[in-house]
Structures are given as structure tokens and as C-alpha cells.
PDB file of N, CA and C in Angstrom:
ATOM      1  N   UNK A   1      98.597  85.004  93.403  1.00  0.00           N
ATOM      2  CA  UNK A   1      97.470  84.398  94.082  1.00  0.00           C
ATOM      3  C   UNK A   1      96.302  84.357  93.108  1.00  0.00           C
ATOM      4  N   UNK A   2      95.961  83.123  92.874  1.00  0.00           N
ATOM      5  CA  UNK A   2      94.510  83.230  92.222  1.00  0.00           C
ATOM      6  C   UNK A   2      93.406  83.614  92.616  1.00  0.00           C
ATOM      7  N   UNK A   3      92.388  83.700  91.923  1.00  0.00           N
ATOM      8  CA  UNK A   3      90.672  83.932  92.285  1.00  0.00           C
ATOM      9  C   UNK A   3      90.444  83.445  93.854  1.00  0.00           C
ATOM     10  N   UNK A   4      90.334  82.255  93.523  1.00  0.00           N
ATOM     11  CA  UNK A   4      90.233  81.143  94.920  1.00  0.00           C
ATOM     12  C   UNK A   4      91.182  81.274  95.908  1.00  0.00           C
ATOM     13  N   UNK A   5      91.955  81.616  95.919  1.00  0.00           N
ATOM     14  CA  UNK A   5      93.001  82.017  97.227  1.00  0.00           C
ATOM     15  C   UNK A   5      92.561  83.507  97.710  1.00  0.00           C
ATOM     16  N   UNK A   6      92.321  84.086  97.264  1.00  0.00           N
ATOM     17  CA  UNK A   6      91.745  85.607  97.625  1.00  0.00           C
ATOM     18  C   UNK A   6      90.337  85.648  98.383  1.00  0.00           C
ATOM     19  N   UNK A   7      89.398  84.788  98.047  1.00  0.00           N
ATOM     20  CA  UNK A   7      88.590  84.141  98.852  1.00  0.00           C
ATOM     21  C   UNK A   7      88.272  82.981  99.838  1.00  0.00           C
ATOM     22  N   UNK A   8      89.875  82.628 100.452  1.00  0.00           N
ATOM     23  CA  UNK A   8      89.878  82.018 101.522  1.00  0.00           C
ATOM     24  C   UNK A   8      90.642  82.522 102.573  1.00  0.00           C
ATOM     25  N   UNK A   9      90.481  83.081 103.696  1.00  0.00           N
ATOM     26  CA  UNK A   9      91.059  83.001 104.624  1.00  0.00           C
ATOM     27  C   UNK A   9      91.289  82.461 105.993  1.00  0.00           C
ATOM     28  N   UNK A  10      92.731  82.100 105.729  1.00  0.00           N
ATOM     29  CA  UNK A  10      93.146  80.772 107.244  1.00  0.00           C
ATOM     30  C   UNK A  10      93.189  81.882 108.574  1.00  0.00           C
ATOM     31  N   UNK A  11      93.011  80.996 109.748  1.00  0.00           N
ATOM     32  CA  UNK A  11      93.304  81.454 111.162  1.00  0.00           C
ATOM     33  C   UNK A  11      93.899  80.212 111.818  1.00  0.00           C
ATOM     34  N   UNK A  12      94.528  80.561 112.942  1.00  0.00           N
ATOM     35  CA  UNK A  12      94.875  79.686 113.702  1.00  0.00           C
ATOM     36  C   UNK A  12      95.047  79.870 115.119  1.00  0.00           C
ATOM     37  N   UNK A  13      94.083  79.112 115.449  1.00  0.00           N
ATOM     38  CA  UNK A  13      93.578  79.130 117.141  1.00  0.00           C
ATOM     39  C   UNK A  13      94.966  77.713 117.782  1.00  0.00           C
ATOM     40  N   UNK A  14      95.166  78.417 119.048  1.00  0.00           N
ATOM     41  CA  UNK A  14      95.960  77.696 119.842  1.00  0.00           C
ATOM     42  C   UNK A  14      95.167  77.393 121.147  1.00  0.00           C
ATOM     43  N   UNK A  15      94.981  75.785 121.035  1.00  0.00           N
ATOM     44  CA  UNK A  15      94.256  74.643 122.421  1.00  0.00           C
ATOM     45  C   UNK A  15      95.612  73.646 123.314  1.00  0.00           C
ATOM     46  N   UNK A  16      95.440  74.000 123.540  1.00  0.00           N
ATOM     47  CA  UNK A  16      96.378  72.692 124.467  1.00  0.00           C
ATOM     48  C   UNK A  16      97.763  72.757 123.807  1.00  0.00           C
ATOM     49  N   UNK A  17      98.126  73.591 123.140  1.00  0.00           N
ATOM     50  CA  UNK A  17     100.031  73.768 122.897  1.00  0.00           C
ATOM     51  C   UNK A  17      99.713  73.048 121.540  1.00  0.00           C
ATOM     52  N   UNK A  18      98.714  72.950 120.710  1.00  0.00           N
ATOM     53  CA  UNK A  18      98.331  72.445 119.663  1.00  0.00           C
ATOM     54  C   UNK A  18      97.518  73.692 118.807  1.00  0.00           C
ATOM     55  N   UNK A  19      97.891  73.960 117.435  1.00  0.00           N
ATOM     56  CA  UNK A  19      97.839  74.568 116.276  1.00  0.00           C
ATOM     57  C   UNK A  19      97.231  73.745 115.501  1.00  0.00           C
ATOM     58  N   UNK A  20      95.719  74.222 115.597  1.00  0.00           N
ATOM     59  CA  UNK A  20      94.661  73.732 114.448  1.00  0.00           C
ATOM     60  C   UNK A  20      93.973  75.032 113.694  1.00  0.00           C
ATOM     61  N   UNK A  21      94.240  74.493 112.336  1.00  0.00           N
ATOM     62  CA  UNK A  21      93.916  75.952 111.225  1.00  0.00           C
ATOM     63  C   UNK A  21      92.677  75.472 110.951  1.00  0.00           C
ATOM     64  N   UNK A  22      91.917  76.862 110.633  1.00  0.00           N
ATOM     65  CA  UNK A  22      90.812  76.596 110.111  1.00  0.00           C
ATOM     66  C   UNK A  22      90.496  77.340 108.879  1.00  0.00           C
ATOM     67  N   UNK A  23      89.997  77.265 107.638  1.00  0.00           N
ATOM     68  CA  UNK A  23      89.568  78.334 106.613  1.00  0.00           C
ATOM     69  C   UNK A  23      88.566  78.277 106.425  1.00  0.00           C
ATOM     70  N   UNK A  24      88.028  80.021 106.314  1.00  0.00           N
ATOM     71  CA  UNK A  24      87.032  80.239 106.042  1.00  0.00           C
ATOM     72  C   UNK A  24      86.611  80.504 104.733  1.00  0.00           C
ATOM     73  N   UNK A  25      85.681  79.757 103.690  1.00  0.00           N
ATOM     74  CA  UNK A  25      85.486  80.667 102.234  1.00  0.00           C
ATOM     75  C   UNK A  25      85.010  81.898 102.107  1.00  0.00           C
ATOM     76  N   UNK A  26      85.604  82.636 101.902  1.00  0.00           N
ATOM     77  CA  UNK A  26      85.308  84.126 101.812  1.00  0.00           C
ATOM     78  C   UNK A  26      83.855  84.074 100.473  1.00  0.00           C
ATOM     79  N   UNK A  27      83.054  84.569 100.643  1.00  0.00           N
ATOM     80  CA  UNK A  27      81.650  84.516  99.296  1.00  0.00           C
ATOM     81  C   UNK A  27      81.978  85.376  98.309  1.00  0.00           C
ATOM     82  N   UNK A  28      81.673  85.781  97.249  1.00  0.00           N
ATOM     83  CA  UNK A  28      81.348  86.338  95.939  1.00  0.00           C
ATOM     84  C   UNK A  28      80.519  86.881  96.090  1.00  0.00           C
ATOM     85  N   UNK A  29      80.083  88.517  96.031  1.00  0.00           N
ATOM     86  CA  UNK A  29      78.740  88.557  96.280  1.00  0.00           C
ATOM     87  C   UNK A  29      78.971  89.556  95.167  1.00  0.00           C
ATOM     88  N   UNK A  30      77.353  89.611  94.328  1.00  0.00           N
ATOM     89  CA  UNK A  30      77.059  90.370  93.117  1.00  0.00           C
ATOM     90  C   UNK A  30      75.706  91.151  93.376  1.00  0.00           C
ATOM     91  N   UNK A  31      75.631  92.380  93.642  1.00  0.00           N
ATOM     92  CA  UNK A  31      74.923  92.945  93.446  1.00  0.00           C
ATOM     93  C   UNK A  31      74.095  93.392  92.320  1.00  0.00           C
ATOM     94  N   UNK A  32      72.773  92.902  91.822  1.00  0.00           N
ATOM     95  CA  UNK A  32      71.905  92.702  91.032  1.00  0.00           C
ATOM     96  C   UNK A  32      70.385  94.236  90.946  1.00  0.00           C
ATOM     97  N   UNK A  33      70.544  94.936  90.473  1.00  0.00           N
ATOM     98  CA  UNK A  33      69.671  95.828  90.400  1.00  0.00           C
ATOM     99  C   UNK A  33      68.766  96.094  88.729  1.00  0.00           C
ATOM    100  N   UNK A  34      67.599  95.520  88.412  1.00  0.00           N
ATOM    101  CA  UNK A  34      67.246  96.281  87.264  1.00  0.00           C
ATOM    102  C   UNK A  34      68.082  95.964  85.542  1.00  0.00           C
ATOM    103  N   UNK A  35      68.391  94.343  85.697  1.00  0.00           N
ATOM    104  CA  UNK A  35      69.432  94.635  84.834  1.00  0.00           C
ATOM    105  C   UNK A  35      71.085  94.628  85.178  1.00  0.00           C
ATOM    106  N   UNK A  36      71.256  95.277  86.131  1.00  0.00           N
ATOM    107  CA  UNK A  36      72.595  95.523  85.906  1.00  0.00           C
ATOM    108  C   UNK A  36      72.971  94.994  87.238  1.00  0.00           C
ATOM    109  N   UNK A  37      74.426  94.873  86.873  1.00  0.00           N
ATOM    110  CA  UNK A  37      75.316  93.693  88.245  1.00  0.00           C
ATOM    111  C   UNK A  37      76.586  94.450  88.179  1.00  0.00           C
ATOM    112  N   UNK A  38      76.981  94.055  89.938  1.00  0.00           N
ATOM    113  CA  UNK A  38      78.388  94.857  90.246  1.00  0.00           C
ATOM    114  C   UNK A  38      79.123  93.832  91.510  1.00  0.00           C
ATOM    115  N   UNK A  39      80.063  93.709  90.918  1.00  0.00           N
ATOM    116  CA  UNK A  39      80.832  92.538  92.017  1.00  0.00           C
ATOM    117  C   UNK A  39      81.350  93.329  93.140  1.00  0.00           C
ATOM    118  N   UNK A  40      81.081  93.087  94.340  1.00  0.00           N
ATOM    119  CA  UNK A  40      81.368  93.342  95.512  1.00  0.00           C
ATOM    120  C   UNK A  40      82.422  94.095  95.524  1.00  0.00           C
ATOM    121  N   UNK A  41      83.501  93.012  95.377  1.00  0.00           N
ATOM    122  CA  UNK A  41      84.879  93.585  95.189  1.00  0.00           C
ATOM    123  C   UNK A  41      85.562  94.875  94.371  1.00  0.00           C
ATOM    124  N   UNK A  42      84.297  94.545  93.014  1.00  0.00           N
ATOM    125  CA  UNK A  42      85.134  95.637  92.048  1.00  0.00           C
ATOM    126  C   UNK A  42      84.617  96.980  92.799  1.00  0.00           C
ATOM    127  N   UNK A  43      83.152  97.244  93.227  1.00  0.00           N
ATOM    128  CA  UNK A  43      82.877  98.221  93.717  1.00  0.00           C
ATOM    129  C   UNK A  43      83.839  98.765  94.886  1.00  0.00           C
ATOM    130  N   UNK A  44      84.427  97.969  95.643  1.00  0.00           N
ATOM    131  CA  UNK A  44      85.142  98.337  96.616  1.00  0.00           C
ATOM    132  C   UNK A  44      86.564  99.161  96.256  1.00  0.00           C
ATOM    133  N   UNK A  45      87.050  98.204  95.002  1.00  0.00           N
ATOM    134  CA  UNK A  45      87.970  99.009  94.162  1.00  0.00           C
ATOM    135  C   UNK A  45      87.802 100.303  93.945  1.00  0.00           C
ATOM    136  N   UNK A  46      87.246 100.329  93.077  1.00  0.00           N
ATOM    137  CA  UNK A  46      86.430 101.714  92.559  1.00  0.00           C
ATOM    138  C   UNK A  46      86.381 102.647  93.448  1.00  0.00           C
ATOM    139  N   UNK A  47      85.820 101.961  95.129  1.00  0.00           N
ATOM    140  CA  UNK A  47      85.875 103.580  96.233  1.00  0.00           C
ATOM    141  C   UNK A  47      87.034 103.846  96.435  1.00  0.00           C
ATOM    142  N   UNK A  48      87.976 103.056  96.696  1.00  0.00           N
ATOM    143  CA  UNK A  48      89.031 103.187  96.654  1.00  0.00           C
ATOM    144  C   UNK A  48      90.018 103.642  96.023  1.00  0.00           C
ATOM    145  N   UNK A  49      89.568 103.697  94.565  1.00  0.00           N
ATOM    146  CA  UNK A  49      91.094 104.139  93.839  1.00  0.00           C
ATOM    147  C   UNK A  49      89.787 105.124  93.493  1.00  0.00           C
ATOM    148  N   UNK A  50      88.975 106.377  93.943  1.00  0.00           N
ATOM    149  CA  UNK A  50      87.774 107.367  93.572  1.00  0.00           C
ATOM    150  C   UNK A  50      88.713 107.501  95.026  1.00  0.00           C
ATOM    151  N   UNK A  51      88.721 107.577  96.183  1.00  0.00           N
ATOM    152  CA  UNK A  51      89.543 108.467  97.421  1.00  0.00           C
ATOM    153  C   UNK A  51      91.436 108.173  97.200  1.00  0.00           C
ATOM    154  N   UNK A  52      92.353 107.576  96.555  1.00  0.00           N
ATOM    155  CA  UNK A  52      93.356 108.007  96.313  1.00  0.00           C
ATOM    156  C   UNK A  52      93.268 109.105  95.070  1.00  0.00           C
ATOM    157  N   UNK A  53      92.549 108.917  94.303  1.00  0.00           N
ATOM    158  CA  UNK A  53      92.483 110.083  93.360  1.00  0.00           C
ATOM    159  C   UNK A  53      92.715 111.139  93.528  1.00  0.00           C
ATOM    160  N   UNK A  54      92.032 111.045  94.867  1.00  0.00           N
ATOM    161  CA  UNK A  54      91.638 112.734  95.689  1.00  0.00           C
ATOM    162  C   UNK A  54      93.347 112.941  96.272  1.00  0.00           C
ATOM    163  N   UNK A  55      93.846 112.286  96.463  1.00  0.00           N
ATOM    164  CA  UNK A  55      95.303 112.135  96.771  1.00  0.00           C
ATOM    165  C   UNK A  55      95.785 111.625  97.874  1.00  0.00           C
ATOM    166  N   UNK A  56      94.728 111.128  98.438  1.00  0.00           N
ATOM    167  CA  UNK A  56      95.196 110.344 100.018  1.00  0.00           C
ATOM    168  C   UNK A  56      96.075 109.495  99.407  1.00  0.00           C
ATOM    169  N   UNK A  57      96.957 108.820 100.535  1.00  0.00           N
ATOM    170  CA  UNK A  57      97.726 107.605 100.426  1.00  0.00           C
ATOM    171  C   UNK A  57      97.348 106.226 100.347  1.00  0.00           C
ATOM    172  N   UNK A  58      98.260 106.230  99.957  1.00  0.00           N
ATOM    173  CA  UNK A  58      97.662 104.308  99.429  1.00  0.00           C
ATOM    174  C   UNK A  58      98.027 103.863 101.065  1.00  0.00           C
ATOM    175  N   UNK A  59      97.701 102.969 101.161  1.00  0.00           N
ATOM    176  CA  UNK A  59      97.801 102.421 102.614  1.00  0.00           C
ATOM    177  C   UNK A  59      97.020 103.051 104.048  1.00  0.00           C
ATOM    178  N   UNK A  60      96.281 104.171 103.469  1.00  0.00           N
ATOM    179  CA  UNK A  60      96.053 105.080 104.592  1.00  0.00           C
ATOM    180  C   UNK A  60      94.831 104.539 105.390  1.00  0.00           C
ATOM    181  N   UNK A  61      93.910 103.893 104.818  1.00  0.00           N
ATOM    182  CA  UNK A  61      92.760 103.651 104.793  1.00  0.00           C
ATOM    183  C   UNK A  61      92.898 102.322 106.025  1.00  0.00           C
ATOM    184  N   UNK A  62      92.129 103.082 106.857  1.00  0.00           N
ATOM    185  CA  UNK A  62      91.761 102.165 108.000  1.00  0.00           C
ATOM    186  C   UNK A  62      90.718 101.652 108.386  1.00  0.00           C
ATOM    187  N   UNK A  63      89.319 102.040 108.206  1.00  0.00           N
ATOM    188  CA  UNK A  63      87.871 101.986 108.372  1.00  0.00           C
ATOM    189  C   UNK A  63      87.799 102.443 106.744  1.00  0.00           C
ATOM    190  N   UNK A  64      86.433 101.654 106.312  1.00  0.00           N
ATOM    191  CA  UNK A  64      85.884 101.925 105.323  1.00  0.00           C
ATOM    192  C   UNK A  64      84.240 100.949 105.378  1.00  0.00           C
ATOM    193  N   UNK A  65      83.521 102.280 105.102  1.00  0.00           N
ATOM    194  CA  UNK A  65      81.911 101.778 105.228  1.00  0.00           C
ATOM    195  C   UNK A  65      81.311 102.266 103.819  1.00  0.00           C
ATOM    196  N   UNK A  66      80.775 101.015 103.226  1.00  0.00           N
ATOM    197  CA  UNK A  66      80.264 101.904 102.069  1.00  0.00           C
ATOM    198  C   UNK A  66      78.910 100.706 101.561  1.00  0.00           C
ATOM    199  N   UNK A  67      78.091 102.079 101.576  1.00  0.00           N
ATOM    200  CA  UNK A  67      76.405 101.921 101.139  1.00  0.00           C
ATOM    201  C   UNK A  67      75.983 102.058 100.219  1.00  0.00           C
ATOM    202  N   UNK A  68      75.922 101.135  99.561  1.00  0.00           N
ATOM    203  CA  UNK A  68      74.792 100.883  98.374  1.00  0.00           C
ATOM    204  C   UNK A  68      73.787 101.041  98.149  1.00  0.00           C
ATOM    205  N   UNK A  69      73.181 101.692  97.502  1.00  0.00           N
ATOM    206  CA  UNK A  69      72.003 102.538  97.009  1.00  0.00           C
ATOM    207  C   UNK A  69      71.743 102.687  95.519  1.00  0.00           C
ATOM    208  N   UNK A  70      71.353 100.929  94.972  1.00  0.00           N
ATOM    209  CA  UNK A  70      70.682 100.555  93.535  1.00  0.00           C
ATOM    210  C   UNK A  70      69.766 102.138  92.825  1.00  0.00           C
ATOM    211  N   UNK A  71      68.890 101.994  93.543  1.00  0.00           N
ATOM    212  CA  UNK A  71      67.786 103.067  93.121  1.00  0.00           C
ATOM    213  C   UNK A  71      68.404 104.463  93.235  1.00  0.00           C
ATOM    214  N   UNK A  72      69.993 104.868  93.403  1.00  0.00           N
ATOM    215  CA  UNK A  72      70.391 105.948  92.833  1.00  0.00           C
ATOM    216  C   UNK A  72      71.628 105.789  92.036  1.00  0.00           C
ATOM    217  N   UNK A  73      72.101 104.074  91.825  1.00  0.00           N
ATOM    218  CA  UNK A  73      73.002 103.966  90.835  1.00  0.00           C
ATOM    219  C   UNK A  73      74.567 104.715  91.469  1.00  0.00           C
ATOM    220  N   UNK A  74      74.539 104.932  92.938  1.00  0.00           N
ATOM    221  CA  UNK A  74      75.751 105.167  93.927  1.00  0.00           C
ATOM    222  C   UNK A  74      75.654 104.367  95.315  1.00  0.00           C
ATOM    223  N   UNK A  75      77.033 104.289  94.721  1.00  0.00           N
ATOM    224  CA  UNK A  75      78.009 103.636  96.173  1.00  0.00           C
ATOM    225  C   UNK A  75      78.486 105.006  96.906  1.00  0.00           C
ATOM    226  N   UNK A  76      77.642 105.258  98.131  1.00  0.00           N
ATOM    227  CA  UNK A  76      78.521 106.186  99.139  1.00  0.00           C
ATOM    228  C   UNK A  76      79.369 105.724 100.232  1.00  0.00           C
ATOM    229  N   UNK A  77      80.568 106.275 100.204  1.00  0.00           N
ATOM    230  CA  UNK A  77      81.242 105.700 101.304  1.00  0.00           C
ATOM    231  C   UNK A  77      81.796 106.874 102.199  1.00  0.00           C
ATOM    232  N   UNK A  78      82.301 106.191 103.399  1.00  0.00           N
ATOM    233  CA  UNK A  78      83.080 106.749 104.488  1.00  0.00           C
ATOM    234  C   UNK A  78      84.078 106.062 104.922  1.00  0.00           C
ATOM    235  N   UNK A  79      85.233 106.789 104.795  1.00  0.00           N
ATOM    236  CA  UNK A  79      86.514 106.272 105.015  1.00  0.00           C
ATOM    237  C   UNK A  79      87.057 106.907 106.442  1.00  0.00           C
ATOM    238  N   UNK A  80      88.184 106.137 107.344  1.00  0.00           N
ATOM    239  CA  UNK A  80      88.650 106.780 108.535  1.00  0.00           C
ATOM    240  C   UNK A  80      87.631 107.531 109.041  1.00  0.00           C
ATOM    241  N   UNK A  81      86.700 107.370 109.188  1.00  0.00           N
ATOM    242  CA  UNK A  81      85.655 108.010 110.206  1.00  0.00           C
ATOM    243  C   UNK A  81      85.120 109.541 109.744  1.00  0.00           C
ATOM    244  N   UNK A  82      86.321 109.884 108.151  1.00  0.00           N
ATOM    245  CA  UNK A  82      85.549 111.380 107.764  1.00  0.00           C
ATOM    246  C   UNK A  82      85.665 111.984 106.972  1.00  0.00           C
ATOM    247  N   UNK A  83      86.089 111.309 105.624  1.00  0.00           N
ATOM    248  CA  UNK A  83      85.892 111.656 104.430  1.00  0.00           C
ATOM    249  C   UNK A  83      85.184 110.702 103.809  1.00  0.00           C
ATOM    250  N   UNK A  84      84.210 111.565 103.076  1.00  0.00           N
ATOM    251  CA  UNK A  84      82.976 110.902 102.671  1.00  0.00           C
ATOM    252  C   UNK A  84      83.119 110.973 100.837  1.00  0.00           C
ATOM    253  N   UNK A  85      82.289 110.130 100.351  1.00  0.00           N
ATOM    254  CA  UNK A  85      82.493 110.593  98.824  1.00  0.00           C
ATOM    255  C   UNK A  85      81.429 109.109  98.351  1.00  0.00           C
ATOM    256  N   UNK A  86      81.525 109.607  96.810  1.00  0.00           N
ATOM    257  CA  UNK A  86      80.539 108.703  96.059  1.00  0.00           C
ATOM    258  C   UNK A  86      80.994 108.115  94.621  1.00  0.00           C
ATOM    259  N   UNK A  87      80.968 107.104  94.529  1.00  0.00           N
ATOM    260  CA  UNK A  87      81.050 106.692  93.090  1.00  0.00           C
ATOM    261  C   UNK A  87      79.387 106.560  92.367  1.00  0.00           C
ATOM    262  N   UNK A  88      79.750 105.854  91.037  1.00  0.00           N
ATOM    263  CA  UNK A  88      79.097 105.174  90.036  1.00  0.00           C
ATOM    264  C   UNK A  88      78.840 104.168  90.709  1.00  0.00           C
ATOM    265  N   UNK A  89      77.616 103.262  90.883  1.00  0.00           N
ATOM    266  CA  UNK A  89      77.837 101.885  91.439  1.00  0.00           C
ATOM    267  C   UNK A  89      77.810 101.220  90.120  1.00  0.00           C
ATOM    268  N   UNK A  90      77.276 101.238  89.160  1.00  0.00           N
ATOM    269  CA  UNK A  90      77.690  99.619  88.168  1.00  0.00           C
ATOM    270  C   UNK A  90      78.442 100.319  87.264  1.00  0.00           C
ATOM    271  N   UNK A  91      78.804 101.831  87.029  1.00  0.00           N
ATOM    272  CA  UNK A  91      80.291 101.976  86.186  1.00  0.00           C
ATOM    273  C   UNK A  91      81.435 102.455  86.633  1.00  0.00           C
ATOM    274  N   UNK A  92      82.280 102.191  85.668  1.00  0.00           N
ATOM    275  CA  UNK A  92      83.613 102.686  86.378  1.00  0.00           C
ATOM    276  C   UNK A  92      83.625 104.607  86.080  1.00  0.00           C
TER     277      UNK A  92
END
């Protein structure tokens, strides 16, 4: 799957015994602080493979909330409702 396929996702609503798809463009978003930039996505990576580290399972992850906070240079997150943890936000 390329770039552009990873940022679209189809649905399909059923009217009258009729199947009409619709896609939505998923955005790019870059977080910009002072200089320095962090792509949405990679940050999300990053919490993510920063809580399998810890040794959870890959797949485990059901809820994930995570707050950005430029002016301390961390991404805090909360995963499944209760493990908490922090990265680097613009390094790996």
C-alpha cells in the first residue's frame, strides 16, 4: 500500500438494497514547534513501539490517547485506559 492509500479510507452505507461507497481523505498533519516538526503518524509510532518495548503485545492496544506538549518536547500517552508513559516528541 502506498502513502496515498494509507490516507484514504472507504465505507459503505446501505440505502434502498443499494451500496454506495464513499472515501474519506485521511489529512497529514505535522506538528510544528520552534523549529522543529513531527509527523502525526511517526509520533504515534514511536508511542507505540516505546509501550511494546515495555513488553506488551503487539495487537493489544485498544484505546490510545496521546497529548502533545511542544513546550516540554513530550508526547504523553495512555493506552487501554491505564498504562501511561512518555516519549521524545520530535526524536526518536
Amino acid at each position: 500500500m502506498d502513502e496515498m492509500d494509507k490516507r484514504e479510507v472507504t465505507t459503505e452505507t446501505t440505502t434502498n438494497n443499494e451500496t454506495e461507497a464513499t472515501k474519506d481523505v485521511l489529512p497529514e498533519v505535522v506538528l510544528q514547534y520552534r523549529g522543529y516538526e513531527v509527523d502525526i503518524e511517526a509520533m504515534t509510532e514511536r508511542v507505540k513501539a516505546h509501550y511494546y518495548s515495555k513488553g506488551y503485545k503487539k495487537d493489544s492496544i485498544k484505546t490510545l490517547q496521546i497529548y502533545a506538549k511542544p513546550e516540554d518536547f513530550t508526547a504523553y500517552y495512555v493506552i487501554n485506559d491505564g498504562v501511561v508513559g512518555k516519549v521524545n516528541l520530535f526524536y526518536d
